[in-house]
C-alpha atoms as a PDB file:
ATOM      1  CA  UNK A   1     -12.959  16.364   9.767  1.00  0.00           C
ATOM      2  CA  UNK A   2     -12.045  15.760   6.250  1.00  0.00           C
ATOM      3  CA  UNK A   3     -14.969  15.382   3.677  1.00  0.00           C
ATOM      4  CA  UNK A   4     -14.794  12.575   1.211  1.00  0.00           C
ATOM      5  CA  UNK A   5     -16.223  14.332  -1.809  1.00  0.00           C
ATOM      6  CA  UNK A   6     -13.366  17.660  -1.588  1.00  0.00           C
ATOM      7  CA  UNK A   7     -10.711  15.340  -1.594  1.00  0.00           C
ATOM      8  CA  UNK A   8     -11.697  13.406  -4.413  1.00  0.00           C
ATOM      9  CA  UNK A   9     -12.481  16.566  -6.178  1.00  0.00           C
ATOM     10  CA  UNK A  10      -9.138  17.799  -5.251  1.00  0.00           C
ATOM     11  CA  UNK A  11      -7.568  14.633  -6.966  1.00  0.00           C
ATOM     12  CA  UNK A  12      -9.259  15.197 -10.041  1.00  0.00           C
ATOM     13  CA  UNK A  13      -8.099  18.854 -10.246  1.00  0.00           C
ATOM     14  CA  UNK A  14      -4.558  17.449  -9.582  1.00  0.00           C
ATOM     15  CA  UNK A  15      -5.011  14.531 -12.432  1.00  0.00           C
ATOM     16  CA  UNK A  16      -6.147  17.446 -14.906  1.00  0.00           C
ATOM     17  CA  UNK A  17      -2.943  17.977 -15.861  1.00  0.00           C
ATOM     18  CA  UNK A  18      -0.611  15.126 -14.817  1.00  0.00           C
ATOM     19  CA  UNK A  19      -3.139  12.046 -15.751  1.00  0.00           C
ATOM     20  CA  UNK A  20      -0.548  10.037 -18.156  1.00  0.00           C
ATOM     21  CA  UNK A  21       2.020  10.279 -15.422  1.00  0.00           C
ATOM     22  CA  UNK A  22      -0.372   9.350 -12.689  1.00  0.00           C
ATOM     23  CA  UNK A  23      -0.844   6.662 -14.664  1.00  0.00           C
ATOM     24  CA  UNK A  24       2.468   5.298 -15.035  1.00  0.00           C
ATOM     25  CA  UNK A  25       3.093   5.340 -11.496  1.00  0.00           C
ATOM     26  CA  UNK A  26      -0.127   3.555 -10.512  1.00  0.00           C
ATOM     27  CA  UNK A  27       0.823   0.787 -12.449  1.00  0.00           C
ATOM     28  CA  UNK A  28       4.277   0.318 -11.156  1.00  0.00           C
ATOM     29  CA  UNK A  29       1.950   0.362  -7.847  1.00  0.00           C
ATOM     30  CA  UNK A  30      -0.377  -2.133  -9.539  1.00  0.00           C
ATOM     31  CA  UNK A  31       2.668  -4.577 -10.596  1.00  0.00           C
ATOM     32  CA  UNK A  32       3.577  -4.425  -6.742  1.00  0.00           C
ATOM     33  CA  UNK A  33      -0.063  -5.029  -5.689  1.00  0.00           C
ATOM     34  CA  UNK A  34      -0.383  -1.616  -3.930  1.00  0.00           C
ATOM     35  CA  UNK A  35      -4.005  -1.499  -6.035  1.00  0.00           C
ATOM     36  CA  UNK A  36      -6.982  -0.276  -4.255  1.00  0.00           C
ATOM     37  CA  UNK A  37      -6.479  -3.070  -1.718  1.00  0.00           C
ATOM     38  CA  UNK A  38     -10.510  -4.575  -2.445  1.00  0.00           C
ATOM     39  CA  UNK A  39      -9.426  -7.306  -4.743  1.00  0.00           C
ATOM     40  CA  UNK A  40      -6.493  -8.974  -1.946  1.00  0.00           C
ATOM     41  CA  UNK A  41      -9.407  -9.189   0.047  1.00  0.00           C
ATOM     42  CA  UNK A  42     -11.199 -11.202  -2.307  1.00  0.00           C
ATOM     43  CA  UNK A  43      -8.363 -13.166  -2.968  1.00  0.00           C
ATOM     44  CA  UNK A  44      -7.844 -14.169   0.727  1.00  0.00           C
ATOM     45  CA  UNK A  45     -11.582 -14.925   0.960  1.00  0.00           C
ATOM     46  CA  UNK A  46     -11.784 -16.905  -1.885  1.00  0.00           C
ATOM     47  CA  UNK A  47      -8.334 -18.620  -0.867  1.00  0.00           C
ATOM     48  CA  UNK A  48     -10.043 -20.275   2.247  1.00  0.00           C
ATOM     49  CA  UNK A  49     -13.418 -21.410   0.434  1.00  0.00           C
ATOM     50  CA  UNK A  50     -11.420 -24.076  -1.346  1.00  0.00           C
ATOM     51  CA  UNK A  51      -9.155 -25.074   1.670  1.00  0.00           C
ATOM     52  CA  UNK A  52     -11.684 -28.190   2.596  1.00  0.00           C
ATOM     53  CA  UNK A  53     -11.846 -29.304  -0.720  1.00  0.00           C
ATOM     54  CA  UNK A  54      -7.849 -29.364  -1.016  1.00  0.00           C
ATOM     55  CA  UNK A  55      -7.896 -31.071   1.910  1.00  0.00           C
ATOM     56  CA  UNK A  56      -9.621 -33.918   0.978  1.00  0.00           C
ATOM     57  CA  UNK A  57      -7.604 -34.851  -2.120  1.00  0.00           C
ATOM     58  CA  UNK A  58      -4.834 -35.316  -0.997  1.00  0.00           C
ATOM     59  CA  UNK A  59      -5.692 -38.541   0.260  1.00  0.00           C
ATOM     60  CA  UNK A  60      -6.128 -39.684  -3.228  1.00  0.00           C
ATOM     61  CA  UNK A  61      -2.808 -39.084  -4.241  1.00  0.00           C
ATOM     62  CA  UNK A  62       0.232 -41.644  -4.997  1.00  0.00           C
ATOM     63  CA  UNK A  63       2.721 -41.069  -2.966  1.00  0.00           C
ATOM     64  CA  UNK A  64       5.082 -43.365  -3.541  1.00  0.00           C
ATOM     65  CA  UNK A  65       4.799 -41.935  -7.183  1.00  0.00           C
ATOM     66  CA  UNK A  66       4.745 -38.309  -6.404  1.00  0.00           C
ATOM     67  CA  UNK A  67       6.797 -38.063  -3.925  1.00  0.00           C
ATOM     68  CA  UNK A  68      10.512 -37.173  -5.311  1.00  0.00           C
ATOM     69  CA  UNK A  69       8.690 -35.216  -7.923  1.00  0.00           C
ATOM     70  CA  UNK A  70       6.199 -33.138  -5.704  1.00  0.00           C
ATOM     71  CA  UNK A  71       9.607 -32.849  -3.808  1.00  0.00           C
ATOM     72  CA  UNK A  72      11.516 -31.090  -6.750  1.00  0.00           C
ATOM     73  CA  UNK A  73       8.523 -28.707  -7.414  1.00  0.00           C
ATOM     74  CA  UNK A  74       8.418 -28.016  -3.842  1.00  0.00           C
ATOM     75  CA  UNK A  75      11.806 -26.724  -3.762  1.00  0.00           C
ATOM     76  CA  UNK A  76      11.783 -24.904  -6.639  1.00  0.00           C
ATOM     77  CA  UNK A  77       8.632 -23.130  -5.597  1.00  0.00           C
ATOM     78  CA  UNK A  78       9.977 -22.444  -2.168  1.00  0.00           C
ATOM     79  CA  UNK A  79      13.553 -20.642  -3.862  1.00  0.00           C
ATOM     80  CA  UNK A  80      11.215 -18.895  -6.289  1.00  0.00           C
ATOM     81  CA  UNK A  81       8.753 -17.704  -3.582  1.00  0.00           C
ATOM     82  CA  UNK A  82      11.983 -16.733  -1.188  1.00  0.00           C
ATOM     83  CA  UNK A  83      13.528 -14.547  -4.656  1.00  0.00           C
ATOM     84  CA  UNK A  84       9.674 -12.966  -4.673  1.00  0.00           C
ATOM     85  CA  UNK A  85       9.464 -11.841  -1.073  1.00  0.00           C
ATOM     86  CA  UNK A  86      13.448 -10.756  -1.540  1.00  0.00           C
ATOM     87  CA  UNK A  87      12.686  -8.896  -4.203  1.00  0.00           C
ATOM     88  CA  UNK A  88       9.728  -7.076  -2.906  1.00  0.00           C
ATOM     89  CA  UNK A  89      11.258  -6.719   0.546  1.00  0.00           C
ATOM     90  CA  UNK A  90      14.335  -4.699  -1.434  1.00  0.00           C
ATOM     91  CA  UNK A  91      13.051  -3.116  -4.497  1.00  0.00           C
ATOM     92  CA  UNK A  92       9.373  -3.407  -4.387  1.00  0.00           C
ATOM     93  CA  UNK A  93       9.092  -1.797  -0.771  1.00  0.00           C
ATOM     94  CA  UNK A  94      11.090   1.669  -1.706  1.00  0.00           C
ATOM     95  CA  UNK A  95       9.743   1.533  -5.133  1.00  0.00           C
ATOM     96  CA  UNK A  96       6.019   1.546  -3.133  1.00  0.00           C
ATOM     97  CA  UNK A  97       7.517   4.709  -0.837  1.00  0.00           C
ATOM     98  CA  UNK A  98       8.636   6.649  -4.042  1.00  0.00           C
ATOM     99  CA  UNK A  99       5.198   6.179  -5.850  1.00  0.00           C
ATOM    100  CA  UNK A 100       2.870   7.119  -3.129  1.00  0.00           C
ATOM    101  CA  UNK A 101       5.969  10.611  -2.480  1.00  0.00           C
ATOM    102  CA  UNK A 102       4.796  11.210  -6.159  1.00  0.00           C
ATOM    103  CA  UNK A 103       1.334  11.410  -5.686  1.00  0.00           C
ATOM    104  CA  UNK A 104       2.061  13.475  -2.419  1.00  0.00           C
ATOM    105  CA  UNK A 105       3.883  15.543  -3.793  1.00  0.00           C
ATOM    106  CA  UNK A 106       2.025  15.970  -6.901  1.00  0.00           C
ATOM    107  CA  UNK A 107      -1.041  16.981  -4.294  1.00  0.00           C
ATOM    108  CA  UNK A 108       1.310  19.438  -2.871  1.00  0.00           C
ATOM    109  CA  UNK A 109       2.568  21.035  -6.574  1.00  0.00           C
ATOM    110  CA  UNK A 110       5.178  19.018  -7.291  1.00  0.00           C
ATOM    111  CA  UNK A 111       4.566  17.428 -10.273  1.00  0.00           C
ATOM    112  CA  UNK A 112       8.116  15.415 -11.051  1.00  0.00           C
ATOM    113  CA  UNK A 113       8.305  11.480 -11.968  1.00  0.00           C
ATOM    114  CA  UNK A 114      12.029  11.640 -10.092  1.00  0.00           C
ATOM    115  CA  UNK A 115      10.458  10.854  -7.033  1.00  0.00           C
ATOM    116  CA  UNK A 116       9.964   7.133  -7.451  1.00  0.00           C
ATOM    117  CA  UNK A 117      13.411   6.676  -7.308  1.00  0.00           C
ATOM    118  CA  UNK A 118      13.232   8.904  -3.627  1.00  0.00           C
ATOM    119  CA  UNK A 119      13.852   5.695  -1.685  1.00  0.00           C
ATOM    120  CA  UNK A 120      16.831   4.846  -3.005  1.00  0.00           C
ATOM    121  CA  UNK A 121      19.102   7.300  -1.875  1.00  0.00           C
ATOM    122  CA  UNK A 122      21.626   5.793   0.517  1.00  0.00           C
ATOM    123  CA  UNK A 123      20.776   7.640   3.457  1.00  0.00           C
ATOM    124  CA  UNK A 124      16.999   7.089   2.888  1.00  0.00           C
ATOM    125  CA  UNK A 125      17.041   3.169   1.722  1.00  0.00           C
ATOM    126  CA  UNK A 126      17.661   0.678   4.730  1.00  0.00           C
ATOM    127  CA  UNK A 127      15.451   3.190   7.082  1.00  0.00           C
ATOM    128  CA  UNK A 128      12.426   2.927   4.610  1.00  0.00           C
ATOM    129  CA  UNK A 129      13.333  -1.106   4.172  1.00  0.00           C
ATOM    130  CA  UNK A 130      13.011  -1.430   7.941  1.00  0.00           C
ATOM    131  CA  UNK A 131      10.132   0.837   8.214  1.00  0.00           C
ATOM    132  CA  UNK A 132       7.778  -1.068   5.113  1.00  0.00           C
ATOM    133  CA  UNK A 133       8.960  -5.230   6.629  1.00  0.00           C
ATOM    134  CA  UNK A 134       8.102  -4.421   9.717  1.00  0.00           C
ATOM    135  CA  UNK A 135       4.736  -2.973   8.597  1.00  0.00           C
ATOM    136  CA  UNK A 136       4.173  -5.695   6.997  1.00  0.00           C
ATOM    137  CA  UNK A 137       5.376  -8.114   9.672  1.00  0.00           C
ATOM    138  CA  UNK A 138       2.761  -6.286  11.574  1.00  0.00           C
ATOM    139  CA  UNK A 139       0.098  -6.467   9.303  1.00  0.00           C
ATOM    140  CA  UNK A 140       0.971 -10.501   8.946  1.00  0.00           C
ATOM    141  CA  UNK A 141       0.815 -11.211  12.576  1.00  0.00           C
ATOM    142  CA  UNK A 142      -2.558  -9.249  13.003  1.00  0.00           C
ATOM    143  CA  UNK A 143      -4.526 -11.506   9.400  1.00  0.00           C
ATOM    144  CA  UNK A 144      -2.864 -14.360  10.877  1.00  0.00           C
ATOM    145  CA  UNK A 145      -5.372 -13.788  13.843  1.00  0.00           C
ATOM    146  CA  UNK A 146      -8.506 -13.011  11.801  1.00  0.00           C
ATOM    147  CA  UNK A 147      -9.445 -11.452   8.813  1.00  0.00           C
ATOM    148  CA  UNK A 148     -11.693  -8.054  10.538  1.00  0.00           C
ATOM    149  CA  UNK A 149      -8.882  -7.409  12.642  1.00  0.00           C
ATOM    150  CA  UNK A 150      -6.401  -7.727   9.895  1.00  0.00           C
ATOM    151  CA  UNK A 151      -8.095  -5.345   7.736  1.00  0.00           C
ATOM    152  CA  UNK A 152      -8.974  -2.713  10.369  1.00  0.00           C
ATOM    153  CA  UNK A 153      -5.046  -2.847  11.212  1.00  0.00           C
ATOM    154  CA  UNK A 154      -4.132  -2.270   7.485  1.00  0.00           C
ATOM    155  CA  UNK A 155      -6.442   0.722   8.062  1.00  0.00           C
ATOM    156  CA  UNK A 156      -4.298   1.736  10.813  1.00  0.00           C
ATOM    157  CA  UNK A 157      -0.994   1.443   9.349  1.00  0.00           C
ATOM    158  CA  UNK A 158      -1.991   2.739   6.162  1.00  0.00           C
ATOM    159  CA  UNK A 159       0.057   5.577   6.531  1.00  0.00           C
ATOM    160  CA  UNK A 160       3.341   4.522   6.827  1.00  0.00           C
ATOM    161  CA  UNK A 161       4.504   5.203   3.711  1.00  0.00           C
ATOM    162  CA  UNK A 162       3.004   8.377   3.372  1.00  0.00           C
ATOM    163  CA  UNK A 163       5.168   9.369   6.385  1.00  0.00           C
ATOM    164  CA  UNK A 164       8.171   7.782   5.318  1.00  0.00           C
ATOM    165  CA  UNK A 165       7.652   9.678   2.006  1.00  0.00           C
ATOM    166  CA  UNK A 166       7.784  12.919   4.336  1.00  0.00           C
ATOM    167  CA  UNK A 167      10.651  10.986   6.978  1.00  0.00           C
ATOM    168  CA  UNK A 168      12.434   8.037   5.843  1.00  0.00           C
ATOM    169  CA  UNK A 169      14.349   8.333   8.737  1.00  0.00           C
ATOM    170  CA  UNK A 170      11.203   8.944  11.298  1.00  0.00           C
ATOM    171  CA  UNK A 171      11.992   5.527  12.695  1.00  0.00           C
ATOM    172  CA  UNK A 172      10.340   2.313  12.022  1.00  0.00           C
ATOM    173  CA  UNK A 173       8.089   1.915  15.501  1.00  0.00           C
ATOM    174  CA  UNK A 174       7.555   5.947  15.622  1.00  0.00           C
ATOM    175  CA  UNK A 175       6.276   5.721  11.851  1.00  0.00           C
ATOM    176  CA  UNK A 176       3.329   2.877  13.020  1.00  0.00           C
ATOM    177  CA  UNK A 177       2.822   4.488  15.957  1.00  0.00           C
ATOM    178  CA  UNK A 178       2.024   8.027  14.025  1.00  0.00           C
ATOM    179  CA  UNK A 179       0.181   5.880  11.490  1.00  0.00           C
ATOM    180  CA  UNK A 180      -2.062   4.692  13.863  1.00  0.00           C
ATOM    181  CA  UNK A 181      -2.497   7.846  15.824  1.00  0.00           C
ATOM    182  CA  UNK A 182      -3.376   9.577  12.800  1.00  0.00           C
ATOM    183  CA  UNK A 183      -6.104   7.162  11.722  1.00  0.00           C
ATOM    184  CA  UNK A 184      -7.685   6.694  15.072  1.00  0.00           C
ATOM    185  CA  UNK A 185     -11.283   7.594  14.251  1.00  0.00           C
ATOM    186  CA  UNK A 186     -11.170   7.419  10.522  1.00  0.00           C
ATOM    187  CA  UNK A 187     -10.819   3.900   9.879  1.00  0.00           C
ATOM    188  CA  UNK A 188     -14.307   3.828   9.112  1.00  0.00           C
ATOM    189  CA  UNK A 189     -14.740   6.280   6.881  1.00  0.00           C
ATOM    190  CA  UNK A 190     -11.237   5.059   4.857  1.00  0.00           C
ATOM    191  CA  UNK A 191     -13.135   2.128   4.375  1.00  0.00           C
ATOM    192  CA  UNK A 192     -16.091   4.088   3.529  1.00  0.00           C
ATOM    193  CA  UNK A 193     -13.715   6.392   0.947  1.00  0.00           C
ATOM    194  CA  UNK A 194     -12.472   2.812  -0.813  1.00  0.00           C
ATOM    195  CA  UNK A 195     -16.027   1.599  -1.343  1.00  0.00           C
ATOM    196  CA  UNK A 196     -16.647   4.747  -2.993  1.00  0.00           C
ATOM    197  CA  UNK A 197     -14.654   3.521  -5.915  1.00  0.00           C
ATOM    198  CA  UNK A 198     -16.148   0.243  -6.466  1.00  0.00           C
ATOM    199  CA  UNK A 199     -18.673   1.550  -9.570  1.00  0.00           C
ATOM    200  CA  UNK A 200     -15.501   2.756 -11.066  1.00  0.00           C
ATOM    201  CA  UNK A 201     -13.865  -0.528 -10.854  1.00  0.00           C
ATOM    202  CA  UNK A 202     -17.006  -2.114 -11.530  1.00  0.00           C
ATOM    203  CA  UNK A 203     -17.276  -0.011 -15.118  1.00  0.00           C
ATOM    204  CA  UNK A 204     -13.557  -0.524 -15.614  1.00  0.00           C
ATOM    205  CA  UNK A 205     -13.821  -4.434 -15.196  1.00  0.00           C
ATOM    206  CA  UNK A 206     -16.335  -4.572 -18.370  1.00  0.00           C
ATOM    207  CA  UNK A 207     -13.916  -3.394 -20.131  1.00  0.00           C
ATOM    208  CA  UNK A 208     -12.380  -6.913 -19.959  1.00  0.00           C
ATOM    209  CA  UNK A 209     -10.826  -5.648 -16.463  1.00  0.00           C
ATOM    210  CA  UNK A 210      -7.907  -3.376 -18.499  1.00  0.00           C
ATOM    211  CA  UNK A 211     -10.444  -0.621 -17.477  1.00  0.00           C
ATOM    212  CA  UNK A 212      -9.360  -0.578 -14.071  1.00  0.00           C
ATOM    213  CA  UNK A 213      -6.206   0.393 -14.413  1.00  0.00           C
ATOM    214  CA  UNK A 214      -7.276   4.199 -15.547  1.00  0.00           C
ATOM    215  CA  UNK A 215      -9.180   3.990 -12.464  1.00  0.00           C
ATOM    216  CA  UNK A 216      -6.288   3.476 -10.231  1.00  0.00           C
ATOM    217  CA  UNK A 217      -4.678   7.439 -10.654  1.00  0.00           C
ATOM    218  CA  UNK A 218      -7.842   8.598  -9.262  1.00  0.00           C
ATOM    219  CA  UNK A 219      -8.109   6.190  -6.495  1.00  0.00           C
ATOM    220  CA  UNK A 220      -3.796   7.079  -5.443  1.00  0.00           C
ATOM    221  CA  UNK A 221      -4.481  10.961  -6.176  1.00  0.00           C
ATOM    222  CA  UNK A 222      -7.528  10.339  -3.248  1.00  0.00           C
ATOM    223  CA  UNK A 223      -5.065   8.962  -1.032  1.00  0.00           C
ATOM    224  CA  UNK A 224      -2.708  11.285  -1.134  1.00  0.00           C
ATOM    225  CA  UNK A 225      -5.137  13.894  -0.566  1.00  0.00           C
ATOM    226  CA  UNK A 226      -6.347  12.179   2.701  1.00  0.00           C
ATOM    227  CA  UNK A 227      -3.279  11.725   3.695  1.00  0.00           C
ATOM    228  CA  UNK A 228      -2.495  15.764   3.827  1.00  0.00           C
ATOM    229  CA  UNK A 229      -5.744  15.758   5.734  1.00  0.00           C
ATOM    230  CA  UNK A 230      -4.729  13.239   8.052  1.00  0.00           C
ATOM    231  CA  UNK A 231      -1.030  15.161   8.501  1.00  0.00           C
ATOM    232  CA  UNK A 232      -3.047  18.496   8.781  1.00  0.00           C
ATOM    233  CA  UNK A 233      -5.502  17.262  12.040  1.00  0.00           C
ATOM    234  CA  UNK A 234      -1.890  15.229  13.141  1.00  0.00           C
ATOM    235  CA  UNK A 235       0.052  18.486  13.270  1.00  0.00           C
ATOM    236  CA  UNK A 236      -2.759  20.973  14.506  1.00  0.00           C
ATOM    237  CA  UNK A 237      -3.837  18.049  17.701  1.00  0.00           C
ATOM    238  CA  UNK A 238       0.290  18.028  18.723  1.00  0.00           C
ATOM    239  CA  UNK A 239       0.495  13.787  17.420  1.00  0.00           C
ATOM    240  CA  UNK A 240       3.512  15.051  15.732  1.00  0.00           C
ATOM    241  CA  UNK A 241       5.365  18.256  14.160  1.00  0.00           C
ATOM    242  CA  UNK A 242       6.705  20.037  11.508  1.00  0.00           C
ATOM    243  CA  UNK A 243      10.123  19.244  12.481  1.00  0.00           C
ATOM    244  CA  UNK A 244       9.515  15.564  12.838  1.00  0.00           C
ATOM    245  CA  UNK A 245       8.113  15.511   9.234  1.00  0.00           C
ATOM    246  CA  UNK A 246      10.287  17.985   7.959  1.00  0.00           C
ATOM    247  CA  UNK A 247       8.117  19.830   6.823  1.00  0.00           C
ATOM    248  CA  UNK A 248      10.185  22.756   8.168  1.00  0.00           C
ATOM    249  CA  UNK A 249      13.866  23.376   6.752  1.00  0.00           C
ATOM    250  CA  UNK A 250      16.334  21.033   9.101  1.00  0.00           C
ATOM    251  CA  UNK A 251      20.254  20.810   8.820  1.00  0.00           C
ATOM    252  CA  UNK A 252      19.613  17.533   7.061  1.00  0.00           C
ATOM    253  CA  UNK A 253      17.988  16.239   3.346  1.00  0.00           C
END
């Protein structure tokens, strides 16, 4: 069973000599908001606490007024929401998959910025594409239901692209599936490991929230350091195998 305080000790050690480029990656990860994964919950909390009150102004409104004009903002809203999920979907899903590789692989030695760009290989790209939308697909269908089982199935599928950064082309239901084999019994204690940073954020939002962006190496170096642990119990209980995460030497890159 891994212990919360080695790996976060093991993630400073890492960040002792690779902080500035830990940092750069974070906040391409921040700009894709792959942050700590607190503050979306907030948001969708918050989101729903003024759904009653929207409600009932609308009522209010001038249609007859409004109407072609709301109609025109609606659209353009709607092609520049379609563009966002496009553009995340295609560049912000592999960009996601090469910044958590770095931080794996920085756990593992392999300090090199080159692998944010690991996705994009043409034998890698569509697989991890697949892989990350139909995560998230997942992950959509289970909030849609409520929000506790939403976020315990975030938990469980947290490690998707942590695998893909070891197997792009694992396959997209064998990559959940391993996901949520590996974090069977630790969901708790993830959440347990992310409430562990909330003083840090908490000092790093009075410094007029900025500060919490030098938070987020430490919080992605702790990640990737779990998720070694999580391979390490996965491989030694049979849930998968060197091989599958090529971890071994295979005819194929």
């Amino acid at each position: 069973m891994w212990d919360r305080k080695e790996i976060k000790r093991r993630a400073k050690d890492v960040l002792r000599t690779s902080y500035w480029k830990a940092f750069v990656v974070s906040l391409i990860l921040v700009l894709l908001g792959e942050g700590s994964g607190i503050p979306s919950l907030n948001e969708r909390i918050g989101s729903s606490s003024i759904r009653s009150e929207w409600s009932n102004s609308v009522h209010d409104l001038n249609w007859g007024f409004l109407g072609p004009f709301l109609i025109i903002v609606f659209f353009i809203v709607s092609i520049i929401a379609v563009l966002g999920i496009a553009f995340y979907i295609l560049v912000g899903s592999p960009l996601t998959v090469g910044s958590l590789r770095y931080f794996k692989q920085a756990a593992e030695g392999e300090v090199r910025m080159g692998n944010i760009g690991y996705a994009f290989n043409k034998e890698r790209y569509w697989a991890i594409v697949l892989t990350m939308l139909w995560r998230g697909f997942l992950n959509f269908l289970w909030f849609l239901l409520l929000i506790i089982p939403g976020i315990v199935k975030s938990y469980a599928y947290s490690q998707v692209p942590y695998i893909l950064a070891d197997n792009p082309n694992i396959g997209y239901n064998r990559a959940v599936e391993l996901s949520n084999q590996m974090t069977k019994g630790h969901k708790f204690r993830m959440f347990v490991l992310d409430l562990s940073f909330i003083g840090w954020i908490l000092l790093g939002l009075l410094a007029l929230g900025i500060g919490v962006l030098f938070v987020q190496p430490y919080i992605n170096a702790t990640k990737a350091e779990l998720y070694l642990e999580l391979r390490h119990t996965a491989l030694t209980y049979k849930m998968t195998s060197e091989y599958e995460l090529r971890l071994a030497p295979t005819r194929y890159l």
